[in-house]
Protein backbone atom coordinates (compact mmCIF):
# COMPACT_ATOMS: atom_id res chain seq x y z
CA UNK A 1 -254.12 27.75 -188.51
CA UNK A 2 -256.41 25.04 -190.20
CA UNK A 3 -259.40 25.66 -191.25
CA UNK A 4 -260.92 22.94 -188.65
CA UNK A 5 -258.83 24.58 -186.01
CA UNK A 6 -259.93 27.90 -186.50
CA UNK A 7 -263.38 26.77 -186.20
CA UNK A 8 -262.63 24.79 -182.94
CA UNK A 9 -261.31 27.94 -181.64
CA UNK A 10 -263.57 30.17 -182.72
CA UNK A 11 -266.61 28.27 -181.09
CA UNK A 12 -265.02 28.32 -177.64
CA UNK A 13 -265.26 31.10 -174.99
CA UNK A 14 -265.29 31.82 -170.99
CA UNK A 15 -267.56 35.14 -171.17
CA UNK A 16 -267.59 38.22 -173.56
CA UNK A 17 -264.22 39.13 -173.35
CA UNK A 18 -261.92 35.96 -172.44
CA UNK A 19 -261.65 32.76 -174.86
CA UNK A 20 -260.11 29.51 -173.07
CA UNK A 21 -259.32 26.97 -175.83
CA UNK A 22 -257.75 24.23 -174.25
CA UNK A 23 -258.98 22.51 -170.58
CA UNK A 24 -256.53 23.37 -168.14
CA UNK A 25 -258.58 23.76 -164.73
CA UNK A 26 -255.31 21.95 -163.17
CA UNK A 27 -253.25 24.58 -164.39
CA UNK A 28 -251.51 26.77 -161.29
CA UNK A 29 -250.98 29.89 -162.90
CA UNK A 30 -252.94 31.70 -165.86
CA UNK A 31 -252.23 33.14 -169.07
CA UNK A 32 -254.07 36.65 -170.32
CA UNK A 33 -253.19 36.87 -173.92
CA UNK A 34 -253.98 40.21 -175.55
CA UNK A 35 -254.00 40.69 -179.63
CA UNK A 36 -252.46 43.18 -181.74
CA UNK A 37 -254.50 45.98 -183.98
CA UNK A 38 -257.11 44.47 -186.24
CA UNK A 39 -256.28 40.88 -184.37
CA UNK A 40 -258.76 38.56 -182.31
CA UNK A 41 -258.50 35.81 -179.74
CA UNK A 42 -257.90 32.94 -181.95
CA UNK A 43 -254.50 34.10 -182.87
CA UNK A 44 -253.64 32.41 -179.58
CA UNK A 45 -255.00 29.07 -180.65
CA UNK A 46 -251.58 27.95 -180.87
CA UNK A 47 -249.95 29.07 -177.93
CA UNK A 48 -252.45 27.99 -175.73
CA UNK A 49 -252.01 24.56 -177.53
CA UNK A 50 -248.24 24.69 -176.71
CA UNK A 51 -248.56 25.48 -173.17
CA UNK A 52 -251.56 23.54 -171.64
CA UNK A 53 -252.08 21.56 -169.59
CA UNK A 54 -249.57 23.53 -167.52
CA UNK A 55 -250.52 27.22 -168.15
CA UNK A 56 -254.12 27.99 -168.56
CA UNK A 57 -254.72 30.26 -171.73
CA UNK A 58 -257.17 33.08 -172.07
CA UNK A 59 -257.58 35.10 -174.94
CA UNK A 60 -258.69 38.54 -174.62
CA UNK A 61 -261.67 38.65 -177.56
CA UNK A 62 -262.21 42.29 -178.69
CA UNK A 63 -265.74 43.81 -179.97
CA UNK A 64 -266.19 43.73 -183.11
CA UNK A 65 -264.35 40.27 -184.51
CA UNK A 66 -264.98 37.04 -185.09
CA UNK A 67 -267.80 36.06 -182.47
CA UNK A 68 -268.57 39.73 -181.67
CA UNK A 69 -268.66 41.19 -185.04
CA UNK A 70 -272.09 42.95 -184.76
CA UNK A 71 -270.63 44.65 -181.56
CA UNK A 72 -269.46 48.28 -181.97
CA UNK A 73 -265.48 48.25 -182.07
CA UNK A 74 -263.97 50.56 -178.92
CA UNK A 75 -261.46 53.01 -180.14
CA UNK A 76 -259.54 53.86 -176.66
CA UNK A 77 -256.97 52.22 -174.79
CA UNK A 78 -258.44 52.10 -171.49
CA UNK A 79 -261.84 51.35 -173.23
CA UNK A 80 -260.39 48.27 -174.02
CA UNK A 81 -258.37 47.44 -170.67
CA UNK A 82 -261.42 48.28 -168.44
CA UNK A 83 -263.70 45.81 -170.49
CA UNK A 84 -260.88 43.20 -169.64
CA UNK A 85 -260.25 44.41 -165.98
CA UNK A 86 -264.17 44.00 -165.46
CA UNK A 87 -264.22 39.98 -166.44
CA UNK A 88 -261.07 38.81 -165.10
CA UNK A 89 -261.31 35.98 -162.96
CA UNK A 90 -261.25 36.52 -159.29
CA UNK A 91 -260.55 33.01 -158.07
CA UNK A 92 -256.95 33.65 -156.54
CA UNK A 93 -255.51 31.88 -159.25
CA UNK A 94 -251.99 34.02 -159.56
CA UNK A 95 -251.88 34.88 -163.43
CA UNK A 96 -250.00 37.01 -166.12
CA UNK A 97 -250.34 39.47 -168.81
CA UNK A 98 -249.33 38.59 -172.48
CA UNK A 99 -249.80 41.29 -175.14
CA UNK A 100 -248.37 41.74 -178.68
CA UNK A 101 -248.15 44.74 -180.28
CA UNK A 102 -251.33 47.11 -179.39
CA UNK A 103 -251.76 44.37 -177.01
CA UNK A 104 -248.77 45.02 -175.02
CA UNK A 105 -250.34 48.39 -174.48
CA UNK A 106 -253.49 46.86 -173.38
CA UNK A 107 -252.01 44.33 -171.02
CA UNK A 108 -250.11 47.08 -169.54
CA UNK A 109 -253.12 49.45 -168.91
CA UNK A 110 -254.59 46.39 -167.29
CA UNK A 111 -252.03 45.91 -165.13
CA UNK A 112 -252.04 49.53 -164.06
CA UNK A 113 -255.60 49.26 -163.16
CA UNK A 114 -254.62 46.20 -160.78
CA UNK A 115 -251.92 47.80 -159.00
CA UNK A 116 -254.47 48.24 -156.03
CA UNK A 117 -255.70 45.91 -153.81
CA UNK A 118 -259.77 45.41 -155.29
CA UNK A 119 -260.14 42.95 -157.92
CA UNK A 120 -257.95 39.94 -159.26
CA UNK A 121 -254.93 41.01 -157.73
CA UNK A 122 -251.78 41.88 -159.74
CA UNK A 123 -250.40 40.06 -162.17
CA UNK A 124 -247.35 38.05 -161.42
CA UNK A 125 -245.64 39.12 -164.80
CA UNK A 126 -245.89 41.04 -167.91
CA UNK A 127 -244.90 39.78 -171.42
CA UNK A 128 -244.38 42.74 -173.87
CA UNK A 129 -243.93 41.39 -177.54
CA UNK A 130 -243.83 43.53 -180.39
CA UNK A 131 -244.10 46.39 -178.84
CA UNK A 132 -242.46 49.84 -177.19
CA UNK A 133 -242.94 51.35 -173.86
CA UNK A 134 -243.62 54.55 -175.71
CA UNK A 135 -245.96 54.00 -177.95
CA UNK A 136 -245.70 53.90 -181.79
CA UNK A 137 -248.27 56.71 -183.23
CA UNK A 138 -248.81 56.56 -187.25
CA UNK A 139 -248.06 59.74 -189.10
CA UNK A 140 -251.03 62.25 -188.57
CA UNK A 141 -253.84 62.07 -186.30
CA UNK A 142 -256.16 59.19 -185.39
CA UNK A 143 -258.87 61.20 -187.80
CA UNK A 144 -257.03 61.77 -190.25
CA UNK A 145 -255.59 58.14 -190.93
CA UNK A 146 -256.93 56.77 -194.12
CA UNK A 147 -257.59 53.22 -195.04
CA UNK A 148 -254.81 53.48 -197.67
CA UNK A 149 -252.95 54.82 -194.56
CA UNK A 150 -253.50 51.44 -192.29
CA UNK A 151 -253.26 49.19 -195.19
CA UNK A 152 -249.95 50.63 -196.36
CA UNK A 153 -248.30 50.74 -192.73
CA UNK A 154 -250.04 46.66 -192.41
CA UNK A 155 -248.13 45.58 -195.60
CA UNK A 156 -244.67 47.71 -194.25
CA UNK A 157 -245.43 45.49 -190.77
CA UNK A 158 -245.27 42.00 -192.75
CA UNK A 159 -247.08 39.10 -190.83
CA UNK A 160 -250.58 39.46 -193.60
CA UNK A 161 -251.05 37.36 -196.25
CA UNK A 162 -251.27 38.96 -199.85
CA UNK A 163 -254.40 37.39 -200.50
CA UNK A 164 -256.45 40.24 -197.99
CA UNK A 165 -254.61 43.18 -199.80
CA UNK A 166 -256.40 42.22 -202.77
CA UNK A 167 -259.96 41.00 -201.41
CA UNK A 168 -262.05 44.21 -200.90
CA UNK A 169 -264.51 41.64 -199.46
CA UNK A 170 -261.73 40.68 -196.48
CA UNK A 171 -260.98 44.55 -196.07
CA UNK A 172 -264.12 45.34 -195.54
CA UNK A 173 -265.03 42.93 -192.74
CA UNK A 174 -261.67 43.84 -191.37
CA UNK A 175 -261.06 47.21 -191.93
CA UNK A 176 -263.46 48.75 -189.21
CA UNK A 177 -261.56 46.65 -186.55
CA UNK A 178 -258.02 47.98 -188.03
CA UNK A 179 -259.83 51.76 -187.88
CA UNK A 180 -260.67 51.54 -184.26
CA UNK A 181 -257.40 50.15 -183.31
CA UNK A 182 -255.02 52.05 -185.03
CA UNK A 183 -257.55 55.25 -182.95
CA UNK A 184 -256.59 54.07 -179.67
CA UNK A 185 -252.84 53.72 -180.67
CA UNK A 186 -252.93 57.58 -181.91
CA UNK A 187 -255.02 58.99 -178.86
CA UNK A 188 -253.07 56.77 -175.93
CA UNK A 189 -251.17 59.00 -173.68
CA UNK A 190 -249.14 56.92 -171.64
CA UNK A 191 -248.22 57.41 -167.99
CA UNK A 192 -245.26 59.48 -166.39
CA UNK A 193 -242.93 57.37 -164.86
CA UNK A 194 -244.41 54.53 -163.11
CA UNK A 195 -243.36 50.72 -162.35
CA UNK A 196 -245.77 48.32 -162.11
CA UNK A 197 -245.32 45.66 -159.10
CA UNK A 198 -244.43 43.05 -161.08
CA UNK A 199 -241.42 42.07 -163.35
CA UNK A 200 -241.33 42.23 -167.19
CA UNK A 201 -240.24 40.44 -169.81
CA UNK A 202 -239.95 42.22 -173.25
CA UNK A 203 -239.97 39.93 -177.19
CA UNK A 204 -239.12 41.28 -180.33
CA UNK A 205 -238.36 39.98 -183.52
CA UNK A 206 -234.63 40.48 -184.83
CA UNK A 207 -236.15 42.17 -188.57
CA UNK A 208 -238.90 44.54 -186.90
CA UNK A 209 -238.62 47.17 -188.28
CA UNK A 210 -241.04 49.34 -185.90
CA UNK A 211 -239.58 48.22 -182.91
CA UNK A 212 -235.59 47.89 -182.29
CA UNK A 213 -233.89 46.25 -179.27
CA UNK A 214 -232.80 49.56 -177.49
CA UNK A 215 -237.13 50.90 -177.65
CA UNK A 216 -238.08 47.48 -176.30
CA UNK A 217 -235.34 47.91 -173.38
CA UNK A 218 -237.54 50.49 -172.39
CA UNK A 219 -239.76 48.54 -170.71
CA UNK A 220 -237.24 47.96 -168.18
CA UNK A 221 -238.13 51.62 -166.84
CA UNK A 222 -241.61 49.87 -166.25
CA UNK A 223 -240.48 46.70 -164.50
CA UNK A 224 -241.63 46.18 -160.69
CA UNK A 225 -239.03 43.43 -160.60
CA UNK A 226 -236.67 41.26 -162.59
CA UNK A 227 -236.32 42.49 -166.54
CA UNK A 228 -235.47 40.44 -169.47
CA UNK A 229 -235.37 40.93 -172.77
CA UNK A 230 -235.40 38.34 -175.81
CA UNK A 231 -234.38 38.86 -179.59
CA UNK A 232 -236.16 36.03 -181.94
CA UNK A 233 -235.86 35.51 -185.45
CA UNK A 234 -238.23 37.24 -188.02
CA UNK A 235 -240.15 40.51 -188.38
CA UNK A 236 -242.89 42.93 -186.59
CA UNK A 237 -244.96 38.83 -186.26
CA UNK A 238 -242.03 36.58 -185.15
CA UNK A 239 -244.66 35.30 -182.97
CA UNK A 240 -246.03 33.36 -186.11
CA UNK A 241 -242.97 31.27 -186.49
CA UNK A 242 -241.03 30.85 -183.31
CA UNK A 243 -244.72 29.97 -181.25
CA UNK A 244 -242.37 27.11 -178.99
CA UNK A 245 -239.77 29.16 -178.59
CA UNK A 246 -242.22 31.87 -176.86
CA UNK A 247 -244.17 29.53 -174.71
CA UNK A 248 -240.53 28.40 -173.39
CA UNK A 249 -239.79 31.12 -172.74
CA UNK A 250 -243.43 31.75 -170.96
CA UNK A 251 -242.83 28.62 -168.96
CA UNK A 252 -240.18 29.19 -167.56
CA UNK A 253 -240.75 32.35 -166.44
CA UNK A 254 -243.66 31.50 -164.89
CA UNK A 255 -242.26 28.09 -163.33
CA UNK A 256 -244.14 26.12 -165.26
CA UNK A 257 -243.13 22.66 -166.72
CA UNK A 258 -241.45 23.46 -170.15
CA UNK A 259 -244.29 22.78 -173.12
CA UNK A 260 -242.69 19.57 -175.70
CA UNK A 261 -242.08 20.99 -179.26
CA UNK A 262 -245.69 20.72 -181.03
CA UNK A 263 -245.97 17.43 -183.54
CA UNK A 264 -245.26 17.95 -187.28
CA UNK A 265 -248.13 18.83 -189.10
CA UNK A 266 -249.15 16.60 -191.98
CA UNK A 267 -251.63 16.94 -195.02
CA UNK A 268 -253.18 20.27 -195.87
């Protein structure tokens, strides 16, 4: 991303905890896009891009990044899904869950918590990426993970550029995000068995190395309808590179009109 279109999408928002970067109020269905660890709304940017006007995008903003950087990062999995459960939209508008990474945990929690009848409703659809149905937890204990620790296992995952590995100054506006995140991965407990009521579709990248084909065909046991799963080219962040081949295959699952391959970028 640009440094004028990270600004642009920085400077947008719908609340506290939901960023829409792209007008859609046409839109029939709804997008709820959920980051990874250390990650923030405007990593969506781009898919939003891809798939308006026909899917309406909102990023799921976290405290403690970006736009709410003086807020107190949360270090628990449900900390995090009940701040997003409590802003959804409640305008009937039928919507899905899209989470990469910590944020397919996330979405999921969320869509646990909607499995009654109060609220939004349930989502239509869940979109797992980058992630397994049982949870990845770093070696040792949420208090015992160093920085080193998360910076090592970040460099392992691929997906960062070189230039924050070697910028204290980066690390340290980043770092505290990273801590509290990588906590809630350690201390999540997920469910017994339970489906969701809604059908899942499970990403992956062909190279990641934390998550392999057969752990993201576990989300099948969590499916409340149809399950699919999709292979892409690249590592732990395919999502960086193959962007229109994900919102095709968001489209179409969905119903909505196929996004057109994004124009080639020119200058700097």
């Amino acid at each position: 991303m640009d440094r004028g279109t990270a600004q642009a999408a920085w400077g947008t928002g719908t609340g506290e905890w939901l960023r829409r970067y792209h007008e859609t109020a046409r839109a029939p269905v709804r997008l709820v896009c959920f980051p990874f660890a250390g990650g923030s709304a405007s990593y969506y940017f781009g898919l939003s891009r891809l798939l308006s006007p026909g899917v309406e995008v909102l990023a799921v903003q976290y405290p403690g990044r970006q736009d709410r950087h003086r807020e107190p990062c949360l270090e628990s999995v449900a900390g995090l899904a009940h701040g997003v459960v409590a802003q959804l939209p409640s305008d009937g508008k039928p919507f899905a869950l899209f989470g990469h990474s910590l944020g397919a945990i996330v979405a999921f929690e969320v869509a646990r918590r909607l499995q009654g009848p109060a609220g939004p409703g349930r989502p239509v659809h869940l979109f797992a990426s980058g992630g397994i149905a049982r949870p990845y937890r770093p070696e040792g204990s949420a208090e015992v993970l160093g920085d080193g620790d998360i910076l090592a296992h970040l460099r392992a995952l691929g997906g960062t550029d070189e230039r924050f590995f070697a910028s204290e100054e980066l690390q340290d506006l980043i770092l505290p995000a990273l801590r509290a995140d990588y906590r809630a991965v350690a201390a999540y407990e997920p469910p017994g068995p339970e489906r969701l009521g809604c059908p899942i579709t499970a990403l992956i990248g062909d190279a990641d190395e934390r998550t392999s084909p057969e752990e993201a065909a576990a989300w099948q046991e969590r499916a409340g309808g149809a399950f699919d799963l999709h292979v892409l080219p690249g590592g732990h962040f395919y999502l960086d590179d193959c962007q229109e081949q994900v919102a095709g295959i968001v489209a179409d699952a969905l119903g909505a009109d196929r996004p057109a391959a994004a124009p080639a970028r020119t200058g700097n």
